[in-house]
PDB file of N, CA and C in Angstrom:
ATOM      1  N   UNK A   1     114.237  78.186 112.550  1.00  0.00           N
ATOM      2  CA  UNK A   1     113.548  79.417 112.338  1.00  0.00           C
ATOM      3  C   UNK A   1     113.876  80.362 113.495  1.00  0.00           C
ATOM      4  N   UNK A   2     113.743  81.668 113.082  1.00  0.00           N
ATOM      5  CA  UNK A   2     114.329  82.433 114.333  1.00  0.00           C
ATOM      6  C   UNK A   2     113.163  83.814 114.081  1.00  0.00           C
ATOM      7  N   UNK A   3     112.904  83.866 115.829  1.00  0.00           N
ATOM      8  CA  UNK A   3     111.806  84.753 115.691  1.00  0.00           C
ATOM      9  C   UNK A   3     112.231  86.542 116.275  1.00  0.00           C
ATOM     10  N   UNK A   4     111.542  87.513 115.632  1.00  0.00           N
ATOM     11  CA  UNK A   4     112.412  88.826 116.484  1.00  0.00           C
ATOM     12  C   UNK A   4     111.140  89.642 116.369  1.00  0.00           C
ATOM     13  N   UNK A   5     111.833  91.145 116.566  1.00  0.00           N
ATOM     14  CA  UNK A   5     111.262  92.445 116.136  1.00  0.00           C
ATOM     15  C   UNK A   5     111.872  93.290 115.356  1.00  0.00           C
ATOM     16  N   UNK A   6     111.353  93.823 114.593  1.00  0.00           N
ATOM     17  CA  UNK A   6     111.906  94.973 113.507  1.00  0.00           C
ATOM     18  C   UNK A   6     111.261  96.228 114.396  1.00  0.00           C
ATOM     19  N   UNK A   7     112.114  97.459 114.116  1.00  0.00           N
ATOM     20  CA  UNK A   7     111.503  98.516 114.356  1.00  0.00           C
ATOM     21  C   UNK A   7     111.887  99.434 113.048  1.00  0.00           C
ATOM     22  N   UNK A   8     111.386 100.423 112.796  1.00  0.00           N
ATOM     23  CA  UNK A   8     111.726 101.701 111.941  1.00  0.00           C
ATOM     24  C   UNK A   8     112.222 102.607 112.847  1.00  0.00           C
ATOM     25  N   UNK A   9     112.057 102.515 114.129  1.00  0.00           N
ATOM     26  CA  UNK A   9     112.056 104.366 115.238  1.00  0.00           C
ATOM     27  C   UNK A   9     110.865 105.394 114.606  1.00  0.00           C
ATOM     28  N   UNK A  10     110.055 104.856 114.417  1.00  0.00           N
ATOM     29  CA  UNK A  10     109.307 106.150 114.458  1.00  0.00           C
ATOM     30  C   UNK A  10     108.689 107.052 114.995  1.00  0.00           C
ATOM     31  N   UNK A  11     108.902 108.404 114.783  1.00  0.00           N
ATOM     32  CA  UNK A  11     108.465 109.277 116.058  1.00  0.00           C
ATOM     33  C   UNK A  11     107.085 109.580 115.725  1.00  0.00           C
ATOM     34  N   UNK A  12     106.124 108.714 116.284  1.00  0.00           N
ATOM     35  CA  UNK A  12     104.764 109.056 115.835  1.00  0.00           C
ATOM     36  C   UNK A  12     103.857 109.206 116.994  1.00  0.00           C
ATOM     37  N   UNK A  13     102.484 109.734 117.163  1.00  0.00           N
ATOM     38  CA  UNK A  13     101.688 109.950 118.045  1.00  0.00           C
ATOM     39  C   UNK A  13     101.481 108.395 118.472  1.00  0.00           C
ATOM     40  N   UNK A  14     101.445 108.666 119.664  1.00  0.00           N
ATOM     41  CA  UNK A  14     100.500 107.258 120.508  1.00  0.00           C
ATOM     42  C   UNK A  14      98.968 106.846 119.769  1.00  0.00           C
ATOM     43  N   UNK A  15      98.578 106.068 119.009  1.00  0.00           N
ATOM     44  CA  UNK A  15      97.397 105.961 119.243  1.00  0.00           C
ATOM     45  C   UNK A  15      96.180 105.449 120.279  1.00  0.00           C
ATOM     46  N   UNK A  16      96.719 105.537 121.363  1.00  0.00           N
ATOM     47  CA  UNK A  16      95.851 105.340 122.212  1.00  0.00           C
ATOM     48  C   UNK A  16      95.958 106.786 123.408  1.00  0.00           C
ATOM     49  N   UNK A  17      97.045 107.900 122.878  1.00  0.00           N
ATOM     50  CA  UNK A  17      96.959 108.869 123.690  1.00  0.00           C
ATOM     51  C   UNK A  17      96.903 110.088 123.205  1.00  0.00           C
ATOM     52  N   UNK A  18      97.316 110.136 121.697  1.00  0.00           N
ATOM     53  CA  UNK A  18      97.400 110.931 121.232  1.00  0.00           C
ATOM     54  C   UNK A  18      99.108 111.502 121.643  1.00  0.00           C
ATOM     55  N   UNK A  19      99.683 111.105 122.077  1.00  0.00           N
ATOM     56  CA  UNK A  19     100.762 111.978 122.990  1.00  0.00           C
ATOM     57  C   UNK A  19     102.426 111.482 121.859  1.00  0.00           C
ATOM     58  N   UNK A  20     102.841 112.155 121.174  1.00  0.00           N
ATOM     59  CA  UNK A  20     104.215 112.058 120.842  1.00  0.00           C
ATOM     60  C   UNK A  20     105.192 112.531 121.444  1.00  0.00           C
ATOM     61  N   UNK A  21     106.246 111.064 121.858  1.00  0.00           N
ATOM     62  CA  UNK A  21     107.111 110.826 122.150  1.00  0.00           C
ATOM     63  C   UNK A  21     108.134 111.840 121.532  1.00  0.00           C
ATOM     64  N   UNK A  22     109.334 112.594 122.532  1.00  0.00           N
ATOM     65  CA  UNK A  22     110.207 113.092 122.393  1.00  0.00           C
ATOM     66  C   UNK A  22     111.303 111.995 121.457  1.00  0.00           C
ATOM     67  N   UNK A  23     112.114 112.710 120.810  1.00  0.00           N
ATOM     68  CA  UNK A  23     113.273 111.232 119.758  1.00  0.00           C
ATOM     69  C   UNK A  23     114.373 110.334 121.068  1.00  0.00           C
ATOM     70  N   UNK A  24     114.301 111.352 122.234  1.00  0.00           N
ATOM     71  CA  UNK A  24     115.131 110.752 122.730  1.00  0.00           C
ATOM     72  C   UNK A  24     114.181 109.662 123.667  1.00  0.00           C
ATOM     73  N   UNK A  25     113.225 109.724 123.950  1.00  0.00           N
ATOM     74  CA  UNK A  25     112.053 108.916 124.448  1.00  0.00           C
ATOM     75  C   UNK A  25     111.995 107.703 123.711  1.00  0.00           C
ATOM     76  N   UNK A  26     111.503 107.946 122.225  1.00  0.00           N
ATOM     77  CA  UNK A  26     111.813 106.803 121.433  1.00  0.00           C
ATOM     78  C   UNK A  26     112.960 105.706 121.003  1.00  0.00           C
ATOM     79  N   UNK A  27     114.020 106.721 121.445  1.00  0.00           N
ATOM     80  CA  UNK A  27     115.782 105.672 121.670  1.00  0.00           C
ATOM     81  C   UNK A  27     115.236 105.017 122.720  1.00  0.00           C
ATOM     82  N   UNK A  28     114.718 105.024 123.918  1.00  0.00           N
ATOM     83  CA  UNK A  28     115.258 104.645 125.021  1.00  0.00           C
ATOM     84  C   UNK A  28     114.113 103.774 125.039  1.00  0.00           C
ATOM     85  N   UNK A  29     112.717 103.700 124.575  1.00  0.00           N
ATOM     86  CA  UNK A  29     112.223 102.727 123.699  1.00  0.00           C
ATOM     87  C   UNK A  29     112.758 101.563 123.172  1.00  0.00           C
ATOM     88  N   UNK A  30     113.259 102.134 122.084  1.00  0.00           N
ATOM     89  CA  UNK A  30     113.868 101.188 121.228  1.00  0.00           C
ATOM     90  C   UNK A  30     114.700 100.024 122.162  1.00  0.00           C
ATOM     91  N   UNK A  31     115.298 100.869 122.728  1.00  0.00           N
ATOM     92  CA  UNK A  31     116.180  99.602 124.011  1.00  0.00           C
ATOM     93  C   UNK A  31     115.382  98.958 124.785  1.00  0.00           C
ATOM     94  N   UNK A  32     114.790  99.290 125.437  1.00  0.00           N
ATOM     95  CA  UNK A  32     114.161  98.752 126.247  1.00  0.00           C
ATOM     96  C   UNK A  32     113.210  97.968 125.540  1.00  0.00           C
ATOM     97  N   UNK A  33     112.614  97.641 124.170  1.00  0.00           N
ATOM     98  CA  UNK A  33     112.036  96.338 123.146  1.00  0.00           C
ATOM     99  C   UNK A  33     112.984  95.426 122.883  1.00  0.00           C
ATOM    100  N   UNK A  34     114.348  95.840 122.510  1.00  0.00           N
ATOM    101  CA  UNK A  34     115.391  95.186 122.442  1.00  0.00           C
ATOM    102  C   UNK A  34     115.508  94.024 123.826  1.00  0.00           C
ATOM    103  N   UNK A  35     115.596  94.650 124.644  1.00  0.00           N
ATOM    104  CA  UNK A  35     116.113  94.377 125.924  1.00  0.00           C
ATOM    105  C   UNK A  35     115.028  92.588 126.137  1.00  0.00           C
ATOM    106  N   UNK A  36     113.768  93.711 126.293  1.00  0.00           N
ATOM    107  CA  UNK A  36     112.879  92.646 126.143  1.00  0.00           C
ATOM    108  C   UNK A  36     112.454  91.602 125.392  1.00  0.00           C
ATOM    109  N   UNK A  37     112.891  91.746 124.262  1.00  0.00           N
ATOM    110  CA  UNK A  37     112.909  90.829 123.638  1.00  0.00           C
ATOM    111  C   UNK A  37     114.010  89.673 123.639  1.00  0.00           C
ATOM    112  N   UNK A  38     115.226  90.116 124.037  1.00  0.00           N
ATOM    113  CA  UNK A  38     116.192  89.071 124.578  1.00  0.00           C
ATOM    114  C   UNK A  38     115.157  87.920 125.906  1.00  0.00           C
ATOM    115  N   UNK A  39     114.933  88.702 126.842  1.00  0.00           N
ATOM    116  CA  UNK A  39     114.342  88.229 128.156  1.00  0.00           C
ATOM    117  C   UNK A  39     113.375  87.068 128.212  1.00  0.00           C
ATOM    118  N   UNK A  40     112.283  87.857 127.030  1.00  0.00           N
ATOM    119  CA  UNK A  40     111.142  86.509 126.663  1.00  0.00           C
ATOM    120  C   UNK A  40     111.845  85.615 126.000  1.00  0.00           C
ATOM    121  N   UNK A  41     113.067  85.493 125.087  1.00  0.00           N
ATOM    122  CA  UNK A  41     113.388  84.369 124.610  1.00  0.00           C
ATOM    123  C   UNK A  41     113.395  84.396 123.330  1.00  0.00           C
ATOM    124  N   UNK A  42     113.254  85.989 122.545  1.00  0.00           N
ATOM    125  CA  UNK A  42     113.142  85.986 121.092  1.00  0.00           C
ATOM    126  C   UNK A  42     114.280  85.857 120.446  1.00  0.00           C
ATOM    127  N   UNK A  43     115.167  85.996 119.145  1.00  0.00           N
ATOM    128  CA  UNK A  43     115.967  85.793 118.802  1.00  0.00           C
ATOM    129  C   UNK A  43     116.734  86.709 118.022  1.00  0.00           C
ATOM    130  N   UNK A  44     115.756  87.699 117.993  1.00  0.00           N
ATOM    131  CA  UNK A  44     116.429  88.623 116.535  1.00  0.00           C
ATOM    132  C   UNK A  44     115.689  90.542 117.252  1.00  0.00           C
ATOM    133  N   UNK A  45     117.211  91.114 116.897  1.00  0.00           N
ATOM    134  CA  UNK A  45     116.259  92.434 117.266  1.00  0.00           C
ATOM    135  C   UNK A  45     117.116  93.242 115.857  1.00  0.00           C
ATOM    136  N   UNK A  46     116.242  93.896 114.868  1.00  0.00           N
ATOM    137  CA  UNK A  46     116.686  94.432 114.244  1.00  0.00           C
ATOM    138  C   UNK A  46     116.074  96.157 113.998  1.00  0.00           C
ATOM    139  N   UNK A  47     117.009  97.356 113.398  1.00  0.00           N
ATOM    140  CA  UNK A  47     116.511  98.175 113.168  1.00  0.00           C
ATOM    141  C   UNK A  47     116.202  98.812 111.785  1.00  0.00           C
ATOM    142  N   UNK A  48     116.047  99.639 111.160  1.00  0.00           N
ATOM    143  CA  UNK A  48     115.934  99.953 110.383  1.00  0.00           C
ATOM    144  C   UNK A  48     117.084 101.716 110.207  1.00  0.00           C
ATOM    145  N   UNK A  49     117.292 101.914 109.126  1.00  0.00           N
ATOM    146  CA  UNK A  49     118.469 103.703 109.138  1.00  0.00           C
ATOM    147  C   UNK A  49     117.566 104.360 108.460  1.00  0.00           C
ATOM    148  N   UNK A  50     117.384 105.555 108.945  1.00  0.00           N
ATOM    149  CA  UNK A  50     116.762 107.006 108.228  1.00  0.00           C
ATOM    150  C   UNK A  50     117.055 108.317 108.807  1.00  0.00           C
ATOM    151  N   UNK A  51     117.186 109.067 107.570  1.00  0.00           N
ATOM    152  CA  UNK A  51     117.810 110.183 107.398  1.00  0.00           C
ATOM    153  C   UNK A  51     116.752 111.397 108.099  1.00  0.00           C
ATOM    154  N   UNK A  52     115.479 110.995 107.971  1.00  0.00           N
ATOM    155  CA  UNK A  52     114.331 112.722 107.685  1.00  0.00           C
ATOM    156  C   UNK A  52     113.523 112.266 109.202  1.00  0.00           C
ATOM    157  N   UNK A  53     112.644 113.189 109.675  1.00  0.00           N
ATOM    158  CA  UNK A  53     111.669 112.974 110.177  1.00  0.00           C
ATOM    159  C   UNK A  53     110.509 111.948 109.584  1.00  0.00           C
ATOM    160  N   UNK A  54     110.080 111.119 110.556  1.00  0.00           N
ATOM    161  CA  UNK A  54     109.651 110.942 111.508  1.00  0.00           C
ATOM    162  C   UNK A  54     110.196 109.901 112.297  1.00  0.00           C
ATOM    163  N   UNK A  55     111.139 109.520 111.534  1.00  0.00           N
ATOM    164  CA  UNK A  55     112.309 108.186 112.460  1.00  0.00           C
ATOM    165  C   UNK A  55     113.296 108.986 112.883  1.00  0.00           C
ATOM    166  N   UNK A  56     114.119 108.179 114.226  1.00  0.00           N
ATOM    167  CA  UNK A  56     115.572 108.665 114.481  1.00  0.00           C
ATOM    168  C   UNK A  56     115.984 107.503 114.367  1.00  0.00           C
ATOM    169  N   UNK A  57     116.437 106.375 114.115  1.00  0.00           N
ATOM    170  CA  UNK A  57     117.432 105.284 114.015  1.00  0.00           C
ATOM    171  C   UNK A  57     118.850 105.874 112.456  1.00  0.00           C
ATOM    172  N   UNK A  58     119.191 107.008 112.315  1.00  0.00           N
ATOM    173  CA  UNK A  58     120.265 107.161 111.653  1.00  0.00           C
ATOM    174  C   UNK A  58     121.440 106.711 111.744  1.00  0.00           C
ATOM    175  N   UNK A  59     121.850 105.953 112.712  1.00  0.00           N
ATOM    176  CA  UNK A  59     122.874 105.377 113.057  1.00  0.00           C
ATOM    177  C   UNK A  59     122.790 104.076 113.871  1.00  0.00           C
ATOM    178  N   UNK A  60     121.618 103.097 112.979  1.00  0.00           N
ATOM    179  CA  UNK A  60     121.684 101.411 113.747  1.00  0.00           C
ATOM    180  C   UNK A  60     122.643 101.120 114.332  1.00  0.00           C
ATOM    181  N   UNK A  61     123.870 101.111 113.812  1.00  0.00           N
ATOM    182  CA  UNK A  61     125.050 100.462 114.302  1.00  0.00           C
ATOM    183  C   UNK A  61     125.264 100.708 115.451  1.00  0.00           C
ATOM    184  N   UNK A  62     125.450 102.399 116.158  1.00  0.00           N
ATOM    185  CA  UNK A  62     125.539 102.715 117.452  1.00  0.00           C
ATOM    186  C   UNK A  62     124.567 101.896 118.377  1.00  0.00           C
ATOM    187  N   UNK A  63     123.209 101.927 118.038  1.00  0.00           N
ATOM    188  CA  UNK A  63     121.740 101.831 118.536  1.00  0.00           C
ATOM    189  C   UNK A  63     122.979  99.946 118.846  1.00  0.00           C
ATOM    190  N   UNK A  64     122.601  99.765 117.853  1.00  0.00           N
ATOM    191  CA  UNK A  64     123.108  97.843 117.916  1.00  0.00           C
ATOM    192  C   UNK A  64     123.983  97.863 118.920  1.00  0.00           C
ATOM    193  N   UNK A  65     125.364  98.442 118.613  1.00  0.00           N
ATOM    194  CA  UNK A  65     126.490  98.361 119.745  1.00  0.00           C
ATOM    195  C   UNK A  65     126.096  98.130 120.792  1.00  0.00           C
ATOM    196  N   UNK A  66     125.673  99.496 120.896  1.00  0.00           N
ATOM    197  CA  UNK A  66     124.807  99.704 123.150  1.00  0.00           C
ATOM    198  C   UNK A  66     123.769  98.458 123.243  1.00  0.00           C
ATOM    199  N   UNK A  67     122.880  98.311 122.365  1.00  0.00           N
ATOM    200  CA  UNK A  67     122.305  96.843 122.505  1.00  0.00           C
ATOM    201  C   UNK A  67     123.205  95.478 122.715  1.00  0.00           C
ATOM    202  N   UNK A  68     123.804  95.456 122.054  1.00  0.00           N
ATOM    203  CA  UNK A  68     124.755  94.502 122.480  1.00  0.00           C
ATOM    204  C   UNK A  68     125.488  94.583 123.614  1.00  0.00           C
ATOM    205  N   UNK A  69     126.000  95.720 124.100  1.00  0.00           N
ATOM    206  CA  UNK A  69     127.086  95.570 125.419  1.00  0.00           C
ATOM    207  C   UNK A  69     125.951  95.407 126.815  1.00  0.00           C
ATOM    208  N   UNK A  70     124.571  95.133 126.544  1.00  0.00           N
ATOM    209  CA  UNK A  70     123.426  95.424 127.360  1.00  0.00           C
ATOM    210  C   UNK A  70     122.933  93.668 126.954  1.00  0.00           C
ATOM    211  N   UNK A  71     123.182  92.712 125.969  1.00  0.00           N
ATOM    212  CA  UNK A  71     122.233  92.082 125.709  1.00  0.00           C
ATOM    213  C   UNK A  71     123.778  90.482 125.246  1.00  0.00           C
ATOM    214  N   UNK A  72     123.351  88.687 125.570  1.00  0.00           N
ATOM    215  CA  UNK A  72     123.990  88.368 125.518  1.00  0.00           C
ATOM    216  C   UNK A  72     124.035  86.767 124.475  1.00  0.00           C
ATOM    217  N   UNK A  73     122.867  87.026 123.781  1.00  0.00           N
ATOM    218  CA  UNK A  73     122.633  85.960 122.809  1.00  0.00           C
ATOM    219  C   UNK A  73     121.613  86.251 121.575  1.00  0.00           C
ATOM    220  N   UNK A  74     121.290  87.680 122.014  1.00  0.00           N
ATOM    221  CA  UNK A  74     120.181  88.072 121.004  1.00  0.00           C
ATOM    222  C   UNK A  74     120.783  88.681 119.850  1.00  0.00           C
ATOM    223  N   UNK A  75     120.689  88.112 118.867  1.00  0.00           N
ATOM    224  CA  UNK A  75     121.225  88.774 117.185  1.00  0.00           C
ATOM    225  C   UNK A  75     120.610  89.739 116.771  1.00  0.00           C
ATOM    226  N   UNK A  76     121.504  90.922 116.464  1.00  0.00           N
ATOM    227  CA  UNK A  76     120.968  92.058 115.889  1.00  0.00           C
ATOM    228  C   UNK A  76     121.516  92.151 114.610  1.00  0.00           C
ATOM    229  N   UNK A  77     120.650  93.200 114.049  1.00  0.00           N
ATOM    230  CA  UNK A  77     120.563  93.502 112.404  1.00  0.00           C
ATOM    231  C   UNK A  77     120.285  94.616 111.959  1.00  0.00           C
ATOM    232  N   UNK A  78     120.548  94.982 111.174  1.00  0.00           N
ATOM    233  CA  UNK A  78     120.044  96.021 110.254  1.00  0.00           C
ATOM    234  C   UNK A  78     119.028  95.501 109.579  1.00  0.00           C
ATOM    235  N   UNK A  79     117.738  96.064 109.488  1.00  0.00           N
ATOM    236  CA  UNK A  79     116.904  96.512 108.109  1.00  0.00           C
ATOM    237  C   UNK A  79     116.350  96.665 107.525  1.00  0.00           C
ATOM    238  N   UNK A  80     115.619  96.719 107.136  1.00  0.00           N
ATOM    239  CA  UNK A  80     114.822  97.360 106.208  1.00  0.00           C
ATOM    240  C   UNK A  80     112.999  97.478 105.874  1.00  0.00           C
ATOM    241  N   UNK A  81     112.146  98.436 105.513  1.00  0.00           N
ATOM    242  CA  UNK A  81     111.090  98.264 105.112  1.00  0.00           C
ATOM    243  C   UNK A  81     110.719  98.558 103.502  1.00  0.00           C
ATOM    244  N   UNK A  82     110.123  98.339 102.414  1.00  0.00           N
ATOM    245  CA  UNK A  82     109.966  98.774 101.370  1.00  0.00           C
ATOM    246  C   UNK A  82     109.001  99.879 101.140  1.00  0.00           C
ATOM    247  N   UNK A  83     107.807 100.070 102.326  1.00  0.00           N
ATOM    248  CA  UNK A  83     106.670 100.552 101.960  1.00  0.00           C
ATOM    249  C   UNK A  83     107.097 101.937 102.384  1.00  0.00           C
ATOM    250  N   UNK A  84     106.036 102.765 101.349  1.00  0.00           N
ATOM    251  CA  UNK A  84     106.693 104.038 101.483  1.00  0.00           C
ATOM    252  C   UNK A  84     106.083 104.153 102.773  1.00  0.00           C
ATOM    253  N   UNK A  85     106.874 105.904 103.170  1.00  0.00           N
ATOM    254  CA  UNK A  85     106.899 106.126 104.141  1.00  0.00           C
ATOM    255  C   UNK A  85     106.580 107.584 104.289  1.00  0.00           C
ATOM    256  N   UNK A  86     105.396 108.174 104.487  1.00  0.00           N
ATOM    257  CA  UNK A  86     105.396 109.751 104.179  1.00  0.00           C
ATOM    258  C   UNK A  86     104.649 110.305 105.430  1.00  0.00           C
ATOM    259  N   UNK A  87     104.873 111.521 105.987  1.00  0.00           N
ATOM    260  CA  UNK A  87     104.271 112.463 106.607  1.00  0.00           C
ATOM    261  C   UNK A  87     103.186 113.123 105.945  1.00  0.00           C
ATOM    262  N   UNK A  88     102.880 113.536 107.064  1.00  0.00           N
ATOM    263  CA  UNK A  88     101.172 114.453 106.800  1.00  0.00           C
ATOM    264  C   UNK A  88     101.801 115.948 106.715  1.00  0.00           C
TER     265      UNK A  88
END
C-alpha cells in the first residue's frame, strides 16, 4: 500500500485567516507539501490540471518535473477529483 497527498492548487481563502494566498504563493506551497511529504516518509505526491480560477496547477507536469529534480524516491502523479468544483 502506498500512502501520499493529492492537491487540486487551490487558490482559496485561509480558513483560519481569512487571508488569500497570491497563485504564486500557492506554487511554492505546493512544493514545499511535496517536499515534505518525501521527508516524513510518504510515498506518493500527486496533482491535479485546471484551466479557470480558483486552481493554478495547469501544467502538473512542469509542477512534477521541479518536484522531482528537488525530491529522490517520492512518486509523483497526475490526478484527479470528480466533485464539482464551483466559485461563489
Amino acid at each position: 500500500m502506498q500512502i501520499g497527498v493529492f492537491t487540486v492548487g487551490d487558490v482559496t481563502p485561509d480558513p483560519t485567516n481569512g487571508r488569500t494566498p497570491s497563485e504564486a504563493e500557492r506554487i511554492q506551497a505546493m512544493v514545499a507539501i511535496a517536499l515534505k511529504a518525501e521527508e516524513i516518509g510518504l510515498d506518493v505526491f500527486a496533482t491535479g490540471e485546471h484551466h479557470n480560477p480558483p486552481f493554478v496547477p495547469s501544467s502538473p507536469t512542469t509542477m512534477l518535473g521541479y518536484v522531482a529534480a528537488r525530491t529522490s524516491r517520492l512518486l509523483l502523479s497526475t490526478a484527479t477529483t470528480l466533485i464539482t468544483t464551483t466559485t461563489r
